[in-house]
Protein backbone atom coordinates (compact mmCIF):
# COMPACT_ATOMS: atom_id res chain seq x y z
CA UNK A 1 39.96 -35.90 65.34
CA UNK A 2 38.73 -33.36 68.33
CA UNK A 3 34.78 -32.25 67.00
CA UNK A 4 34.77 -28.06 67.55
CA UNK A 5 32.43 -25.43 66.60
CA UNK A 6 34.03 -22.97 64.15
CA UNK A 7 32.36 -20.14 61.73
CA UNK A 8 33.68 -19.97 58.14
CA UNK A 9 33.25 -18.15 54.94
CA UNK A 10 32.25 -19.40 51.96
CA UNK A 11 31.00 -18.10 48.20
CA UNK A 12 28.91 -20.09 46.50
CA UNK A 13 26.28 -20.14 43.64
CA UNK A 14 22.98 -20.48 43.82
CA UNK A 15 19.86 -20.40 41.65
CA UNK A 16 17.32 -18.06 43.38
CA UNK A 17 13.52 -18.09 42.31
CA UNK A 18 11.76 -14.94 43.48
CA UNK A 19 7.94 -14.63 43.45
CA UNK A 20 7.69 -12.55 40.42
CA UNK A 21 9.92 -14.91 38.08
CA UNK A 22 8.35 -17.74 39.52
CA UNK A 23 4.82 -16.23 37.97
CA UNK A 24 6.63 -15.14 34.64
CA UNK A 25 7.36 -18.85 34.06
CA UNK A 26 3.87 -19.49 35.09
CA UNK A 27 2.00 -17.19 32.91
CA UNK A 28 4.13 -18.36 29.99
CA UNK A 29 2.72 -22.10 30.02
CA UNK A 30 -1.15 -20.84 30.69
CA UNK A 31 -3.77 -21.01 28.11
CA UNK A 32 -5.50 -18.06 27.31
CA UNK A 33 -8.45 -19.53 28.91
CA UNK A 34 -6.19 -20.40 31.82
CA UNK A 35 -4.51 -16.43 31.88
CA UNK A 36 -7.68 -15.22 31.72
CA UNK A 37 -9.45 -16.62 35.03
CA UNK A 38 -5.54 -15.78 36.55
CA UNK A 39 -6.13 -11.96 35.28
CA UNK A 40 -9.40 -11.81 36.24
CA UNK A 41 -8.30 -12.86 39.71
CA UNK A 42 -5.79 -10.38 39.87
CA UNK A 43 -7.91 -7.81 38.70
CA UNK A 44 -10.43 -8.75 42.04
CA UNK A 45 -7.24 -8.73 44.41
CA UNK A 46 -5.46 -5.76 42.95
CA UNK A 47 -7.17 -2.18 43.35
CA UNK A 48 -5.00 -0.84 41.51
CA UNK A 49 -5.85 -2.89 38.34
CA UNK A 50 -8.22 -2.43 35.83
CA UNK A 51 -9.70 -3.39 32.27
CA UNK A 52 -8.85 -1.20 29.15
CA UNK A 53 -11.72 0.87 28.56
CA UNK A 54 -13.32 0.43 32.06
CA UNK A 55 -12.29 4.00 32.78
CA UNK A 56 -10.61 6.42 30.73
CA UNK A 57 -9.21 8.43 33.28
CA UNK A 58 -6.83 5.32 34.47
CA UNK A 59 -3.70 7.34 32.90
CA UNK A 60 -4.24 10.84 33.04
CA UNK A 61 -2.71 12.92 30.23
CA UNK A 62 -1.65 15.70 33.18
CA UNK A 63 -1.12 13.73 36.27
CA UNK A 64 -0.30 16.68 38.86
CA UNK A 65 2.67 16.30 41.33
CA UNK A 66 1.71 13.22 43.69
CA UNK A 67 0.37 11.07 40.46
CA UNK A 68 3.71 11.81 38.76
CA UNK A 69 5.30 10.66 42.08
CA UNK A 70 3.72 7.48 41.76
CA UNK A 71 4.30 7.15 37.76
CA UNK A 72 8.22 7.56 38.90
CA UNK A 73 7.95 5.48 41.39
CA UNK A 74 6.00 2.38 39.08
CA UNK A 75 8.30 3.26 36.46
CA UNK A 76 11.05 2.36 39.19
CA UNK A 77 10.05 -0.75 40.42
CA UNK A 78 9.70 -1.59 36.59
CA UNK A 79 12.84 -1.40 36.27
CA UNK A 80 13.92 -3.07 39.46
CA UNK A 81 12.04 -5.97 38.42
CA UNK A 82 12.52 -6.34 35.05
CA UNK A 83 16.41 -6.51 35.94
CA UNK A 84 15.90 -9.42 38.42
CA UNK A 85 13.33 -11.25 35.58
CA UNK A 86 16.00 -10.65 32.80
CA UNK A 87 18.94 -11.64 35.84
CA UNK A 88 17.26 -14.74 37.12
CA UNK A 89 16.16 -15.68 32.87
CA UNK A 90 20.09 -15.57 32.56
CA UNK A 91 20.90 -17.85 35.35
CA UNK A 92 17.90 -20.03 34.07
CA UNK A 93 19.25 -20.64 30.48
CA UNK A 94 22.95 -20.94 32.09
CA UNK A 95 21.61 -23.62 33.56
CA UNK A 96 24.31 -23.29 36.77
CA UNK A 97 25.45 -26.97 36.48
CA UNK A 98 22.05 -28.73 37.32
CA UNK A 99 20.47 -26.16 38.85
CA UNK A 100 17.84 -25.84 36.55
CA UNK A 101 16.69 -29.90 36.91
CA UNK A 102 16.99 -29.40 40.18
CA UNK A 103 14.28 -26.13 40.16
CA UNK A 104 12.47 -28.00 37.00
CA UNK A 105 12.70 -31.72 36.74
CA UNK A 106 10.21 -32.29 34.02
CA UNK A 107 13.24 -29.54 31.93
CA UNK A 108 15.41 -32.63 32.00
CA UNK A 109 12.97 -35.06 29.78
CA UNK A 110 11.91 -32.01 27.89
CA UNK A 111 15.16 -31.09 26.38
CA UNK A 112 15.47 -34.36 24.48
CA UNK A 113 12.06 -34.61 23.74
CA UNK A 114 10.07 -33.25 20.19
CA UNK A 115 6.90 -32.35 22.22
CA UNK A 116 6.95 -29.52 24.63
CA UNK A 117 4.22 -30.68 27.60
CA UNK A 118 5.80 -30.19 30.76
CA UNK A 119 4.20 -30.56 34.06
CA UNK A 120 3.67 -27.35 36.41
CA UNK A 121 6.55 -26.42 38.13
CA UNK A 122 5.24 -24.33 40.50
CA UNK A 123 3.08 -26.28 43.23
CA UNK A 124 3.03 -25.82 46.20
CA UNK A 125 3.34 -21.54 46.22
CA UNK A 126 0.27 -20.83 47.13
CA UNK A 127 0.57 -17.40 46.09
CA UNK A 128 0.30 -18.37 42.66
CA UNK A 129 -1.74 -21.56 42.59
CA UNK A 130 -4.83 -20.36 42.75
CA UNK A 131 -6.01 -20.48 39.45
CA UNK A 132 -4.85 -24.29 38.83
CA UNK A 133 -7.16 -27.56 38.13
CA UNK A 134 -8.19 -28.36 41.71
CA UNK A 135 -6.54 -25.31 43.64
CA UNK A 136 -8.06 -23.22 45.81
CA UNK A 137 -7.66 -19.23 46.51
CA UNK A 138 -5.82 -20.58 49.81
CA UNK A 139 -3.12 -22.47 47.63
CA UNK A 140 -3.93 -25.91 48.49
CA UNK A 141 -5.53 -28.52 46.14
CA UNK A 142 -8.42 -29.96 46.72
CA UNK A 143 -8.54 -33.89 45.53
CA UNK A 144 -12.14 -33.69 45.19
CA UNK A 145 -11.90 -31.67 42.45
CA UNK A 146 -9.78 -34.14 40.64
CA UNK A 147 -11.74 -37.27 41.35
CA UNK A 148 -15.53 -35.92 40.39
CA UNK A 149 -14.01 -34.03 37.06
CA UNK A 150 -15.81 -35.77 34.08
CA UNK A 151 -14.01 -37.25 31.51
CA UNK A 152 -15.24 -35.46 27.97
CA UNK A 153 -15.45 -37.74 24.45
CA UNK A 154 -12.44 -35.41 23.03
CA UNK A 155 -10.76 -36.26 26.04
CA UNK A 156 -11.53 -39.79 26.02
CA UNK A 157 -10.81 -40.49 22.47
CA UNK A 158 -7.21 -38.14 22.39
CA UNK A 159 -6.12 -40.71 25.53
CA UNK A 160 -7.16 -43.86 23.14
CA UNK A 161 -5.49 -41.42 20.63
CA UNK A 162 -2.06 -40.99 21.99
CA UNK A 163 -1.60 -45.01 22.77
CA UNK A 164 -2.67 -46.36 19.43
CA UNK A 165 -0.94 -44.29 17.13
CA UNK A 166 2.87 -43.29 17.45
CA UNK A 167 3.63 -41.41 14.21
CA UNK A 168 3.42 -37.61 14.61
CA UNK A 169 1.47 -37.37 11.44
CA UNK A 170 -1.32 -39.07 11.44
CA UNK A 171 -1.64 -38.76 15.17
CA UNK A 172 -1.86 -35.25 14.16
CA UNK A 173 -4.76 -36.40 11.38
CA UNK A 174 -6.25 -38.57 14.22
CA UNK A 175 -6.49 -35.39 16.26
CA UNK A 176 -8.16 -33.39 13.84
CA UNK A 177 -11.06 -35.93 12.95
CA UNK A 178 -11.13 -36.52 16.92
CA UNK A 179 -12.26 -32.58 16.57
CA UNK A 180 -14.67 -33.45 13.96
CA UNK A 181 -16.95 -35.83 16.63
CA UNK A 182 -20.13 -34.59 17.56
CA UNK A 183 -21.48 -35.08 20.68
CA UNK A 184 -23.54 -38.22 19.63
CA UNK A 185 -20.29 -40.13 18.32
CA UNK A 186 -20.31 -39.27 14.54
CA UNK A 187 -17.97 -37.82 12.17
CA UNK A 188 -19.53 -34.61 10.93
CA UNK A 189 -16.80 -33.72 8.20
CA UNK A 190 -16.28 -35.00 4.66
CA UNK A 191 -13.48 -37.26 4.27
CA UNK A 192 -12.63 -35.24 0.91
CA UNK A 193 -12.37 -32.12 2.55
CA UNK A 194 -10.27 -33.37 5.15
CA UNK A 195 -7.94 -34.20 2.95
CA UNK A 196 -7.84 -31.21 0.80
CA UNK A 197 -7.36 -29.05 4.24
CA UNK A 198 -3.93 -31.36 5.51
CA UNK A 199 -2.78 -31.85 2.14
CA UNK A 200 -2.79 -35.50 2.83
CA UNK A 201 -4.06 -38.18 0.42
CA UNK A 202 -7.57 -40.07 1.17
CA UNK A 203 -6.30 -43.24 1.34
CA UNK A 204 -3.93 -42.22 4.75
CA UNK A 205 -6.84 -40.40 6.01
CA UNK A 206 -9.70 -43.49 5.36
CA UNK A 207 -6.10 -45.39 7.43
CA UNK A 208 -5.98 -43.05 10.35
CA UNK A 209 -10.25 -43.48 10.76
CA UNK A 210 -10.19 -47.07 10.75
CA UNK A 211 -8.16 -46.97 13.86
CA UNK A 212 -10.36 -44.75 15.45
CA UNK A 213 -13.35 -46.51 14.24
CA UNK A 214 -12.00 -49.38 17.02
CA UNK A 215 -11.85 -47.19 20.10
CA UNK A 216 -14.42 -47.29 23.11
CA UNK A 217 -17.09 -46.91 22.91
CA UNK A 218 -18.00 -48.81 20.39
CA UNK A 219 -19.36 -47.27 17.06
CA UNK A 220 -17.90 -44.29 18.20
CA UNK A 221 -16.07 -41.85 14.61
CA UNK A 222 -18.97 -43.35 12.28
CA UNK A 223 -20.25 -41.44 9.48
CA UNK A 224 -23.80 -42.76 9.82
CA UNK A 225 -26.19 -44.98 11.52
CA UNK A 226 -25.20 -47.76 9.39
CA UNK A 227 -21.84 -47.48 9.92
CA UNK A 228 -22.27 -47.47 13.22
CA UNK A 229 -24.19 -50.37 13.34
CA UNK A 230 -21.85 -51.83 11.55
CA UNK A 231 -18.95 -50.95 13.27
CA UNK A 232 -20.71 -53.09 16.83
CA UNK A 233 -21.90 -55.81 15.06
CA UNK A 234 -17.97 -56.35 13.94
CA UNK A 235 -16.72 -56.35 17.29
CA UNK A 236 -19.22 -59.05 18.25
CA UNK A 237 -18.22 -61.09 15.34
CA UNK A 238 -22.27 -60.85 13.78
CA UNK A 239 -21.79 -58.94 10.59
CA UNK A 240 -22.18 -61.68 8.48
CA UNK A 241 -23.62 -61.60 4.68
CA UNK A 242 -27.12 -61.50 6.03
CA UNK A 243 -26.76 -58.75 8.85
CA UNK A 244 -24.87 -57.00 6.23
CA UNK A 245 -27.98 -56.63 4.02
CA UNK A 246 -30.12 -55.68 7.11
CA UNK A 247 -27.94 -52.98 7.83
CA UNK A 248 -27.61 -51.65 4.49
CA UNK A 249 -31.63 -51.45 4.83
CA UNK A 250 -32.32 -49.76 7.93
CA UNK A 251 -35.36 -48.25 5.87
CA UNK A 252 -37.33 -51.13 6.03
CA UNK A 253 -36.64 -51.80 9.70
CA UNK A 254 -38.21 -48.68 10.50
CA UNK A 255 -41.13 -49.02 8.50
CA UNK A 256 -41.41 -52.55 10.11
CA UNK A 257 -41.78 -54.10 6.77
CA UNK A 258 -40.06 -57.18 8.15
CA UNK A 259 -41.16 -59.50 5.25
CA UNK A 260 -39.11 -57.50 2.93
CA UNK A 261 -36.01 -57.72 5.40
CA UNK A 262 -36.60 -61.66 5.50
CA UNK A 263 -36.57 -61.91 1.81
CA UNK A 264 -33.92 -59.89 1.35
CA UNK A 265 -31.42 -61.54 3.87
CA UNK A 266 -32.47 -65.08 2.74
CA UNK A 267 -32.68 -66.52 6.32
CA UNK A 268 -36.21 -67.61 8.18
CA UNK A 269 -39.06 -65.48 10.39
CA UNK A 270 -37.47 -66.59 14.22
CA UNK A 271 -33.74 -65.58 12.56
CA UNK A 272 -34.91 -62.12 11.64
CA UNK A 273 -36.35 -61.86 14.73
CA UNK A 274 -33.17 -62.41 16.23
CA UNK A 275 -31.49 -60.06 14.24
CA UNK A 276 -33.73 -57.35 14.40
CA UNK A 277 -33.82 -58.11 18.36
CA UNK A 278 -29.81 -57.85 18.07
CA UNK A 279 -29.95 -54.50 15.99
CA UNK A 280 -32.52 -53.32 19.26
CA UNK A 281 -29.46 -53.47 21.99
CA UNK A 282 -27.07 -52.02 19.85
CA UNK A 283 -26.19 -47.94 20.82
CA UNK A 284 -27.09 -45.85 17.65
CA UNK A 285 -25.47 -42.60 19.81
CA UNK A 286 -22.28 -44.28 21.62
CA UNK A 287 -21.08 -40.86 22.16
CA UNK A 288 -23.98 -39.41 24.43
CA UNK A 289 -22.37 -41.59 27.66
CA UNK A 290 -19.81 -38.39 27.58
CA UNK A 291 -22.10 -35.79 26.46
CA UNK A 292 -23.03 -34.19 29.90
CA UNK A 293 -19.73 -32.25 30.51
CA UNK A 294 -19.79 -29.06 28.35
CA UNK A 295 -16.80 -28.81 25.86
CA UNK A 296 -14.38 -25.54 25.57
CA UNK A 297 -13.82 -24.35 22.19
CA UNK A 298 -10.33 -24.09 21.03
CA UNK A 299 -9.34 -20.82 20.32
CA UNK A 300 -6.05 -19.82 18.56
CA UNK A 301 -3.25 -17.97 20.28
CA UNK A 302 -1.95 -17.16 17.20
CA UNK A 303 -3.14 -16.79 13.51
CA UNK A 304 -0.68 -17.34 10.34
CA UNK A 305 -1.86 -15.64 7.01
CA UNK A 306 -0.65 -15.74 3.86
CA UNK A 307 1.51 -12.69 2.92
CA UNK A 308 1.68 -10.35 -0.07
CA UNK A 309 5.27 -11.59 -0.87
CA UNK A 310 4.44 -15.39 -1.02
CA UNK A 311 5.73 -15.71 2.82
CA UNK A 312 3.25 -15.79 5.82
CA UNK A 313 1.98 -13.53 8.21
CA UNK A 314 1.99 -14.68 12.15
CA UNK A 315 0.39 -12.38 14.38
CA UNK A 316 -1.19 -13.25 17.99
CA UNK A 317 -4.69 -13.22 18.43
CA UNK A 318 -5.49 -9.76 20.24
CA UNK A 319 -8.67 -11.93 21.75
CA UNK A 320 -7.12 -13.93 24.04
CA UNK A 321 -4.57 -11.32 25.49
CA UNK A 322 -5.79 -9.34 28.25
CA UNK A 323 -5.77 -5.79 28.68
CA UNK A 324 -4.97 -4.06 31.71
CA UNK A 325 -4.36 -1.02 33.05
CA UNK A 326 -2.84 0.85 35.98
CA UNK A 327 -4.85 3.32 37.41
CA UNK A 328 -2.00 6.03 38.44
CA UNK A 329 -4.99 8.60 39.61
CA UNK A 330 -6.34 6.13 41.63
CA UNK A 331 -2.68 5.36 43.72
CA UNK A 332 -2.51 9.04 43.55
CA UNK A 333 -5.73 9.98 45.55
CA UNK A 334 -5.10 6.67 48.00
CA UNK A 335 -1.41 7.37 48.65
CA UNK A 336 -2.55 11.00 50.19
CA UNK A 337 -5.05 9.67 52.10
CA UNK A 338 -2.69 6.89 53.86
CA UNK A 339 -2.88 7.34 57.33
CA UNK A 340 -0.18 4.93 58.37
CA UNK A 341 2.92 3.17 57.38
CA UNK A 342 1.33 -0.24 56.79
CA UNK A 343 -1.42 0.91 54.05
CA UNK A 344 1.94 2.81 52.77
CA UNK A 345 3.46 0.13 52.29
CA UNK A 346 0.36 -2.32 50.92
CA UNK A 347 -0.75 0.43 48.27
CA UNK A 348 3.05 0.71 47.28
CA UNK A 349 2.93 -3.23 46.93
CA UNK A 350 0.21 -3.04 45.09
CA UNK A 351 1.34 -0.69 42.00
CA UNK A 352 4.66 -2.89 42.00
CA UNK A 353 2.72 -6.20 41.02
CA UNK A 354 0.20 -4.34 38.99
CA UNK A 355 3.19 -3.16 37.50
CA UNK A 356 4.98 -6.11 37.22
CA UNK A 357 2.10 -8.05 35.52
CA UNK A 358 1.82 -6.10 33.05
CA UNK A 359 5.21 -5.81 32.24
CA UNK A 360 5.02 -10.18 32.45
CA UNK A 361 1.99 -10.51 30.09
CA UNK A 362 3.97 -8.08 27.26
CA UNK A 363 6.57 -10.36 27.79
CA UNK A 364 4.41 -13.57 27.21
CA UNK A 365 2.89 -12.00 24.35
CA UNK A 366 6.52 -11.47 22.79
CA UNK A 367 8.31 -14.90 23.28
CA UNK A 368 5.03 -16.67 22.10
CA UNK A 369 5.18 -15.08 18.80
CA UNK A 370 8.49 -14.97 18.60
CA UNK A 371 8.36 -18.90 19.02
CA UNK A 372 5.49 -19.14 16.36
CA UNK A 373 7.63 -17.26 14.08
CA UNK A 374 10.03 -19.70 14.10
CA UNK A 375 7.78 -22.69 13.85
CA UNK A 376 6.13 -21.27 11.13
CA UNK A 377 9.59 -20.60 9.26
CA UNK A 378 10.87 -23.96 10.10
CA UNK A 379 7.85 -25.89 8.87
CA UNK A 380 7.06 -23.69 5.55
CA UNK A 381 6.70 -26.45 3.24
CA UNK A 382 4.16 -28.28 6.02
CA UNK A 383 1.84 -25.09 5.07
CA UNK A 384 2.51 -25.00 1.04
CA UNK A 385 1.94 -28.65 0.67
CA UNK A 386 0.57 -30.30 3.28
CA UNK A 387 1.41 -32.50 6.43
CA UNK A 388 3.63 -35.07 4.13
CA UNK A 389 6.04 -32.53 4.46
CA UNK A 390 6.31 -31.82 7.77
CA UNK A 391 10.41 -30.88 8.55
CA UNK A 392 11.64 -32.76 11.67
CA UNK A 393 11.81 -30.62 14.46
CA UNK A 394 13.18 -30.58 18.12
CA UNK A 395 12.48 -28.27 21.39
CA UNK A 396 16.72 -27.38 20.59
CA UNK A 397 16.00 -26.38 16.95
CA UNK A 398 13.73 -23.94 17.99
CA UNK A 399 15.26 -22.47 21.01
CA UNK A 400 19.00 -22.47 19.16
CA UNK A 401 17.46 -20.22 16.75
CA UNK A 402 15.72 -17.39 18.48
CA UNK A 403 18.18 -17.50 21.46
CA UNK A 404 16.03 -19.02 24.25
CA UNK A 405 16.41 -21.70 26.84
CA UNK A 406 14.58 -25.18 25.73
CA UNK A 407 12.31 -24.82 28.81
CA UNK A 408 11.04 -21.66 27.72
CA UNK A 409 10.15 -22.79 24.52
CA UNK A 410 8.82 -25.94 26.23
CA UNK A 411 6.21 -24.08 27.90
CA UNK A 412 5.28 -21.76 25.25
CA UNK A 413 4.39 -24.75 22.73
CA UNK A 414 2.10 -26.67 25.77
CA UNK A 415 -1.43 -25.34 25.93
CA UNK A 416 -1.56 -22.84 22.59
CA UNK A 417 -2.79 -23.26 19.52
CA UNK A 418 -2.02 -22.57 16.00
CA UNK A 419 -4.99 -21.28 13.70
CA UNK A 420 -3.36 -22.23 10.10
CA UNK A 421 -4.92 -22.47 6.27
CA UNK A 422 -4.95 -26.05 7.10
CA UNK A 423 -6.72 -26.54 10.68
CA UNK A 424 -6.09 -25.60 13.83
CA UNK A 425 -3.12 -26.91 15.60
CA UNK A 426 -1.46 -27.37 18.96
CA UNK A 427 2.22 -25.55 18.46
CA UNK A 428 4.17 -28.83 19.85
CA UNK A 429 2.38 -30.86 16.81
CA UNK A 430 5.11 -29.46 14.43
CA UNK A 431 7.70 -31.27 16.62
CA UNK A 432 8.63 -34.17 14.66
CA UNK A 433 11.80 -36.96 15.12
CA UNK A 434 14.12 -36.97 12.08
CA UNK A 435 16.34 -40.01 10.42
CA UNK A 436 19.60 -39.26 9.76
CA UNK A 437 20.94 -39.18 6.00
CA UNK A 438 23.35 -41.90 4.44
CA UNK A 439 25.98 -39.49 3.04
CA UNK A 440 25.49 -37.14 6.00
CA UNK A 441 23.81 -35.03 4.40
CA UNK A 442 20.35 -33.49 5.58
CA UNK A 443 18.43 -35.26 7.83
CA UNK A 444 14.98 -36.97 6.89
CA UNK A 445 11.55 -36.47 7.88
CA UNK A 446 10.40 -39.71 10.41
CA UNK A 447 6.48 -39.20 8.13
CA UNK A 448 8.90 -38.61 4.80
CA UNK A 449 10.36 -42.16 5.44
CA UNK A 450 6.85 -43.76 6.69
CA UNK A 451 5.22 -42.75 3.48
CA UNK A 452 8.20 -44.33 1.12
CA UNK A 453 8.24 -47.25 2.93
CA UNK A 454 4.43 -47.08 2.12
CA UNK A 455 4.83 -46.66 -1.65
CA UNK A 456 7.59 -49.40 -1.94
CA UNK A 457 5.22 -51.98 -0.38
CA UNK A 458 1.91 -50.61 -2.58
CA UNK A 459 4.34 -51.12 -5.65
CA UNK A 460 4.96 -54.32 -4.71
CA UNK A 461 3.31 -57.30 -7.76
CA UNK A 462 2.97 -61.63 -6.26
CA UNK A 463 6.46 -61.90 -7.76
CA UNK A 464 8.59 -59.50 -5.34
CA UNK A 465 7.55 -58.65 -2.41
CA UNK A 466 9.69 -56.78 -0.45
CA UNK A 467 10.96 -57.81 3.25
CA UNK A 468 12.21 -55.37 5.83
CA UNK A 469 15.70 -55.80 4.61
CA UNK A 470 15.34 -55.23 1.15
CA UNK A 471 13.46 -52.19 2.12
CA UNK A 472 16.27 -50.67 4.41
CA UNK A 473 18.72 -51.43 1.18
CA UNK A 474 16.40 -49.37 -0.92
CA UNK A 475 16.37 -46.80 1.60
CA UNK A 476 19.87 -46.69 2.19
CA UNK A 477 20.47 -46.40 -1.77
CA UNK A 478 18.73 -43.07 -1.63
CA UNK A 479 20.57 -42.02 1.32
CA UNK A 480 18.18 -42.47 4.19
CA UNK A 481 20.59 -44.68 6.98
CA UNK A 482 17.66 -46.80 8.96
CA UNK A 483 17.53 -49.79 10.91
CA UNK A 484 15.76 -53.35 9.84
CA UNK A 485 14.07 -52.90 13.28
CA UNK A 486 12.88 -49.20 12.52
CA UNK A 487 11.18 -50.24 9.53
CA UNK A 488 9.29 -53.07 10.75
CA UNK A 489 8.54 -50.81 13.36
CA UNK A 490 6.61 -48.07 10.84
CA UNK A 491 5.42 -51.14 9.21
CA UNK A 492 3.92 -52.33 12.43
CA UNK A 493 2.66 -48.65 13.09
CA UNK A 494 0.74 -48.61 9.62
CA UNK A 495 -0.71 -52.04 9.85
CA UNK A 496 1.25 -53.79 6.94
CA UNK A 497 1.23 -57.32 7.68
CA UNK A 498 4.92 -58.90 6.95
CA UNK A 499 6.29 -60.18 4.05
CA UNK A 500 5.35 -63.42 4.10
CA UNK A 501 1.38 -62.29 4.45
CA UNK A 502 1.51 -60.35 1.97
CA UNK A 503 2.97 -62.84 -0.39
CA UNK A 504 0.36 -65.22 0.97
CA UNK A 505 -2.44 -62.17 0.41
CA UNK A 506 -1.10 -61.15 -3.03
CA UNK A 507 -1.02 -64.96 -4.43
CA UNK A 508 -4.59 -65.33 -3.36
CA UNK A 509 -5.92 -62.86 -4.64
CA UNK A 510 -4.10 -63.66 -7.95
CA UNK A 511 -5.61 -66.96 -7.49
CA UNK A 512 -8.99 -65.77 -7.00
CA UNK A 513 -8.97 -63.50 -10.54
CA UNK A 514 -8.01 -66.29 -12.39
């Protein structure tokens, strides 16, 4: 076959990403601490751009005939935009075969996923990458920044966090005593009022602070100094009977009344000297090795009240939402005073993007409580009775409902937080897995089966303990349809020993009261 040169038609569909979609997407996964260093970069780089309230004059309530020449022609490119953000949106969610995995790879996990974190999709534009982690105003990243950031206890203890414990629940219990750590290590809040705020009983919460109790650095989520202590000592195998009663008398040790300690543990002068010596290199403050990076505050994106009606109220937090203005006089006096074509053209570029953002942030503000709306309705009985209720709850769930593309709501749940009557939470900690029903009927909570399967096996007496397949027949008798290996994988999750342990556990203990 003879190789020519030939020119040919063809019509073909592709996915386009302008600039100003490409920053719509971006400003939707922000934080607000993250949108505000992006607006407050804009506001440096935009003349036309200014705070509400700065100056009063930014709209003028007669704008004569060039300043309503400029409100037309804002007003225009408004319009112009918005069409290609709401065009390109459509094409998004349409998904154009694979278009969209192709533009977004991280959409393609994200879909089938019950968290919403996806990664940035936009690196490498450096005309909006300037206000990431380790970017630079040019647009390129600067590894440095990465490699001397300092790792903070939260931080620390939420990466221990998020490998330990798999259930959504008390990973979401974990997270909120994780917030509870003071700088020094401890656990500042009351166990009782912990509870009473998730609705949770003690017993799962004394569960969930054992396991952190065992994360580095050692000692680390203790209540107090003997607990701490404690807490070491176990992890070095030396909290026997008589460092036990040392511990529990701290008091004396600091008053150096070392006969009393000696009497009281029963053991001679050089082995209290060795214990006391052993107390010495122990770290009363585990958490001050992490203490030198200063920690952000979380604050809420959005708020959700209690209503009037018995419903709730959701409402964004006006706080964290920037306010910004376009100052027409401003492009007014400027646009007179142009003397040539080219600072035409860079004023008239300017009032399009300040235009544009604004336009973008209303939009943020819109879809993020329009997604908290949703979560909120979809997890009701989480906020009446507590986090034992929590609904199960996918990325498709929420999007289906309000009419949105899965990505969208993917990036609207990563980075914002939830200020509730029970705590303040990160929105994709309401996405929960589900179990399907026996008789098809509704589906069940993944923590609604973990917490029967814990009530079966408290029940239990010496004479019947349960194994894993007399627990999936139970189950499947009141209609939950569950695998053998799904149980003994909660089981596993909650630290339950097996069936034969416990029967081991049970009859020795039995053995021991009588």
């Amino acid at each position: 076959m003879a190789l020519t040169q030939r020119l040919e038609f063809r019509q073909s569909q592709a996915l386009v990403m302008t600039p100003q979609l490409m920053q719509a997407i971006k400003l939707l996964q922000l934080s607000s601490i993250d949108l505000a260093a992006y607006v407050e970069n804009e506001l440096e780089r935009n003349p036309l751009l200014e705070r509400a309230g700065d100056n009063e004059q930014a709209t003028p309530d007669s704008p004569g005939e060039s300043e309503g020449e400029a409100a037309a022609e804002g007003e225009a490119a408004a319009e112009s935009i918005g069409e290609e953000m709401e065009a390109g949106r459509a094409s998004l969610e349409d998904g154009l075969g694979n278009g969209i995995e192709n533009v977004f790879p991280d959409d393609a996990a994200a879909k089938g996923a019950g968290t919403g974190a996806d990664a940035p999709a936009l690196a490498g534009y450096s005309e909006w990458s300037g206000t990431g982690s380790g970017g630079s105003a040019e647009g390129e990243y600067n590894l440095e920044a990465f490699v001397s950031a300092e790792t903070t206890l939260s931080d620390h203890l939420a990466a221990q966090l998020a490998l330990a414990i798999s259930d959504p629940v008390r990973r979401m219990i974990g997270q909120y005593l994780v917030d509870l750590v003071d700088e020094a290590g401890y656990l500042t809040g009351e166990l009782d009022a912990v509870a009473d705020k998730l609705g949770a009983p003690r017993s799962e919460i004394e569960a969930v602070l054992s396991i952190l109790q065992g994360f580095d650095p050692q000692g680390v989520c203790a209540r107090n100094l003997n607990e701490c202590l404690a807490i070491q000592l176990k992890e070095r195998n030396r909290f026997d009977p008589a460092m036990q009663m040392l511990v529990a008398h701290l008091d004396l040790l600091a008053k150096r009344d070392i006969a009393a300690l000696r009497k009281l543990c029963g053991v001679s002068e050089e082995d209290i000297a060795d214990m006391v010596a052993e107390i010495r290199r122990l770290n009363p403050k585990p958490g001050l090795a992490f203490g030198s990076t200063l920690v952000q505050p979380i604050v809420p994106d959005v708020f959700v009240r209690s209503g009037p009606d018995g419903g709730w109220l959701v409402e964004l937090n006006s706080d964290t939402l920037p306010k910004i203005l376009i100052n027409q006089r401003y492009h007014a006096q400027i646009s007179k005073t142009a003397r040539n074509d080219k600072d035409k053209s860079y004023f008239a570029d300017c009032l399009q993007t300040a235009t544009w953002l604004v336009r973008a942030l209303d939009q943020r503000a819109k879809t993020i409580l329009k997604v908290s709306g949703e979560i909120v309705r979809q997890q009701d009985a989480f906020f009446v009775n507590g986090v034992q209720h929590l609904r199960p709850l996918n990325l498709k769930t929420i999007a289906d409902a309000i009419s949105m593309h899965e990505s969208t709501v993917s990036r609207v749940t990563a980075n914002k937080y939830m200020a509730t009557n029970r705590g303040i939470f990160e929105l994709k900690y309401f996405f929960t897995s589900s179990i399907a029903a026996a008789d098809g009927g509704e589906a069940h909570s993944a923590e609604a089966v973990r917490h029967r399967i814990k009530q079966m096996i408290d029940a239990e007496t010496p004479g019947d303990v349960l194994s894993d397949d007399s627990i999936v027949d139970k189950l499947r008798e009141a209609g939950i349809d569950i695998a053998r290996r799904t149980v003994a994988k909660y089981r596993d999750a909650m630290r339950i020993p097996s069936s034969v342990q416990r029967r081991r556990e049970k009859q020795a203990q039995t053995g021991a009261s009588s």
